[in-house]
C-alpha atoms as a PDB file:
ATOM      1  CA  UNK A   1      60.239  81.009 108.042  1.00  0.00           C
ATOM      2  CA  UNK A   2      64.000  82.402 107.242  1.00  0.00           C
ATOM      3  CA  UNK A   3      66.529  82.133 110.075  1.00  0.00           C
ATOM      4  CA  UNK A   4      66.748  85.677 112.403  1.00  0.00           C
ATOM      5  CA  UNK A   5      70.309  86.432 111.643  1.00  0.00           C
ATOM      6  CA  UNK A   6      70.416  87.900 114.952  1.00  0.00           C
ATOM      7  CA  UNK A   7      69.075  85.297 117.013  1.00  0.00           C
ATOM      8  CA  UNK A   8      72.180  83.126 115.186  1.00  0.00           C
ATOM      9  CA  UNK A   9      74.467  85.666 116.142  1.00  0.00           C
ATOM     10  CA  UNK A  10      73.534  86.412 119.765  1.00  0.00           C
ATOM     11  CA  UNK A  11      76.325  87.119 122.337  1.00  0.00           C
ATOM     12  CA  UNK A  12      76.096  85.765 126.203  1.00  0.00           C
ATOM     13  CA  UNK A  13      77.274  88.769 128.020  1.00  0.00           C
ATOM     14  CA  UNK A  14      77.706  89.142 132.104  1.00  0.00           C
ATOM     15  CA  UNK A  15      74.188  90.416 133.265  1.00  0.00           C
ATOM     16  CA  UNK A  16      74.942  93.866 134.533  1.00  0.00           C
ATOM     17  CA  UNK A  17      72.972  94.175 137.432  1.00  0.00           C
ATOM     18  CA  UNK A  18      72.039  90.609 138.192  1.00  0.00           C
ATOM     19  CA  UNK A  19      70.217  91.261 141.043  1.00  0.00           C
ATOM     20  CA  UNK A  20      67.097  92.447 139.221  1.00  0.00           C
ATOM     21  CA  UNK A  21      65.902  95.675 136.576  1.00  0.00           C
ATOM     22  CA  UNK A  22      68.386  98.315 136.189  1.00  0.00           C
ATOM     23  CA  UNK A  23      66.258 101.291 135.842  1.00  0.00           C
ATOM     24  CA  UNK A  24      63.879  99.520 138.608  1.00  0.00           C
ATOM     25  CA  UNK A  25      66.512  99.143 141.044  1.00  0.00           C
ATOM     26  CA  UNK A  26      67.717 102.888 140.573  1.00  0.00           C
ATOM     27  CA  UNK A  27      64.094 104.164 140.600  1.00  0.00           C
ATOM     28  CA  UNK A  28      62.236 102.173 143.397  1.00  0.00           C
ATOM     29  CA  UNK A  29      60.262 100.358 140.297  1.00  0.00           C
ATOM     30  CA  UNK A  30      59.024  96.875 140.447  1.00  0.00           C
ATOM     31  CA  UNK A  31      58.821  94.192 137.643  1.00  0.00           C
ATOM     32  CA  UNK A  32      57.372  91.076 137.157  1.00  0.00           C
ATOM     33  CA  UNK A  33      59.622  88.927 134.894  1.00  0.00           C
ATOM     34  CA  UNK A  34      63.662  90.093 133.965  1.00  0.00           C
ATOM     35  CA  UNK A  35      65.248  89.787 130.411  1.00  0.00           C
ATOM     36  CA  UNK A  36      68.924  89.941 129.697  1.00  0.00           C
ATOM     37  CA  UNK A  37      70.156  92.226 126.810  1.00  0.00           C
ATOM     38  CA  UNK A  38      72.505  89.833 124.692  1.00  0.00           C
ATOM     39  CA  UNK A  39      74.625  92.755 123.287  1.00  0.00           C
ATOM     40  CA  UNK A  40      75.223  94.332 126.896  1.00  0.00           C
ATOM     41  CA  UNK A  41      74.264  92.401 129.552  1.00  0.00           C
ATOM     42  CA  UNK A  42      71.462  94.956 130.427  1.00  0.00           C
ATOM     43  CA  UNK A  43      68.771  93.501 132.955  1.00  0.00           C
ATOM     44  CA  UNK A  44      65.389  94.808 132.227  1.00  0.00           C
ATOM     45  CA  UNK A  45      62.167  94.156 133.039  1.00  0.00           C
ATOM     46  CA  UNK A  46      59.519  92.341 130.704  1.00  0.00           C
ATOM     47  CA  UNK A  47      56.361  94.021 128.926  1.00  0.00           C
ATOM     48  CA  UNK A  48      54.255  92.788 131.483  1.00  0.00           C
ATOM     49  CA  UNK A  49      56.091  94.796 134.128  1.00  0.00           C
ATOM     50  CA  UNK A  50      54.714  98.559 134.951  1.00  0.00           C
ATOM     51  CA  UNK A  51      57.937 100.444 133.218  1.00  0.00           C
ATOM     52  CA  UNK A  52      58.442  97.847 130.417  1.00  0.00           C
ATOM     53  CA  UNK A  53      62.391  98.654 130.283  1.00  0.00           C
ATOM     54  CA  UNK A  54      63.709  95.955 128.586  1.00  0.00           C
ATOM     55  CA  UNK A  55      61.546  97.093 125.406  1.00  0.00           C
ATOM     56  CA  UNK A  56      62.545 100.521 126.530  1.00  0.00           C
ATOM     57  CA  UNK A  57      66.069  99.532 125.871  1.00  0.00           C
ATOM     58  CA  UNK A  58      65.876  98.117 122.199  1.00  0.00           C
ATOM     59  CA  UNK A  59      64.046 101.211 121.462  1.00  0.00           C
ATOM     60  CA  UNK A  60      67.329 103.634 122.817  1.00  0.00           C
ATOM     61  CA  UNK A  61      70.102 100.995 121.854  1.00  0.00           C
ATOM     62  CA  UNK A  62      68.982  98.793 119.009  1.00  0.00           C
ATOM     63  CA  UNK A  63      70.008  96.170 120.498  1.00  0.00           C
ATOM     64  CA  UNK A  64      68.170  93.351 119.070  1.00  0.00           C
ATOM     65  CA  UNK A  65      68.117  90.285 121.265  1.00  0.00           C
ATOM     66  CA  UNK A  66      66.878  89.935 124.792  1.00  0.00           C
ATOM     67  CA  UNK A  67      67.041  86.543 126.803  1.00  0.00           C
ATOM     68  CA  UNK A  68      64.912  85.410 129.851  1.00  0.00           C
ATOM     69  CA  UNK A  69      66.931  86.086 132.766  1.00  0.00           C
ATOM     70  CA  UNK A  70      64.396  84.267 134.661  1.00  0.00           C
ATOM     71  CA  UNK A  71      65.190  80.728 136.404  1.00  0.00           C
ATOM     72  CA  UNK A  72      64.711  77.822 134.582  1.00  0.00           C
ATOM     73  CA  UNK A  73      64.074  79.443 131.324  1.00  0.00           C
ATOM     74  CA  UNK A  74      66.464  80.120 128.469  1.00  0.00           C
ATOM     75  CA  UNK A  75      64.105  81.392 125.566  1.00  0.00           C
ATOM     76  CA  UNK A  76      65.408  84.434 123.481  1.00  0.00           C
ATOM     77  CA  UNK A  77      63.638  87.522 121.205  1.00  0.00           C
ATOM     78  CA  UNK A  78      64.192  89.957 119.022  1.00  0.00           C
ATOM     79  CA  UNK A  79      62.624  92.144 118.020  1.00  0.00           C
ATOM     80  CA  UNK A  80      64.266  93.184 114.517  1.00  0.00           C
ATOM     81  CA  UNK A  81      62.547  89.993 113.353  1.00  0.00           C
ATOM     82  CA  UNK A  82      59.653  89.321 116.203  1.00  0.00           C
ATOM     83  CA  UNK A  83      61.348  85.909 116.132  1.00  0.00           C
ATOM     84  CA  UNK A  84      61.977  83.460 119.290  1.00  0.00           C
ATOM     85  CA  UNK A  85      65.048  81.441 119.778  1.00  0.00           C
END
């Protein structure tokens, strides 16, 4: 499998809203799981969350690379490649 050039060149930005979803938090949503956009810091939550706005995200940024931003795990995606880091 070739290396995900953006997996390799991943930033580790400030969360922005560390406290939970973004969009969630604004909107009275709730989430199950939170990843961490590593272009932006964007907190968003996971696929298996109702609003799925960490996907939403890549879609309107193309931001490639999202992090767990859950305790205890430090697993990244993206999904330009549908690779794992």
């Amino acid at each position: 499998m070739a290396t995900c050039e953006h997996l390799s060149q991943a930033g580790d930005p400030t969360a922005t809203t560390p406290k939970g979803c973004a969009e969630c938090l604004a909107d009275g949503g709730r989430w199950v799981h939170l990843r961490r956009c590593l272009d932006c810091g964007h907190i968003g939550c996971c696929d298996s969350s109702p609003s799925k706005h960490a996907t939403k995200h890549f879609h309107d940024t193309g931001h490639p690379v999202i992090q767990s931003f859950e305790p205890g795990e430090d697993w990244r995606w993206c999904f330009v490649d549908s690779q794992m880091g």
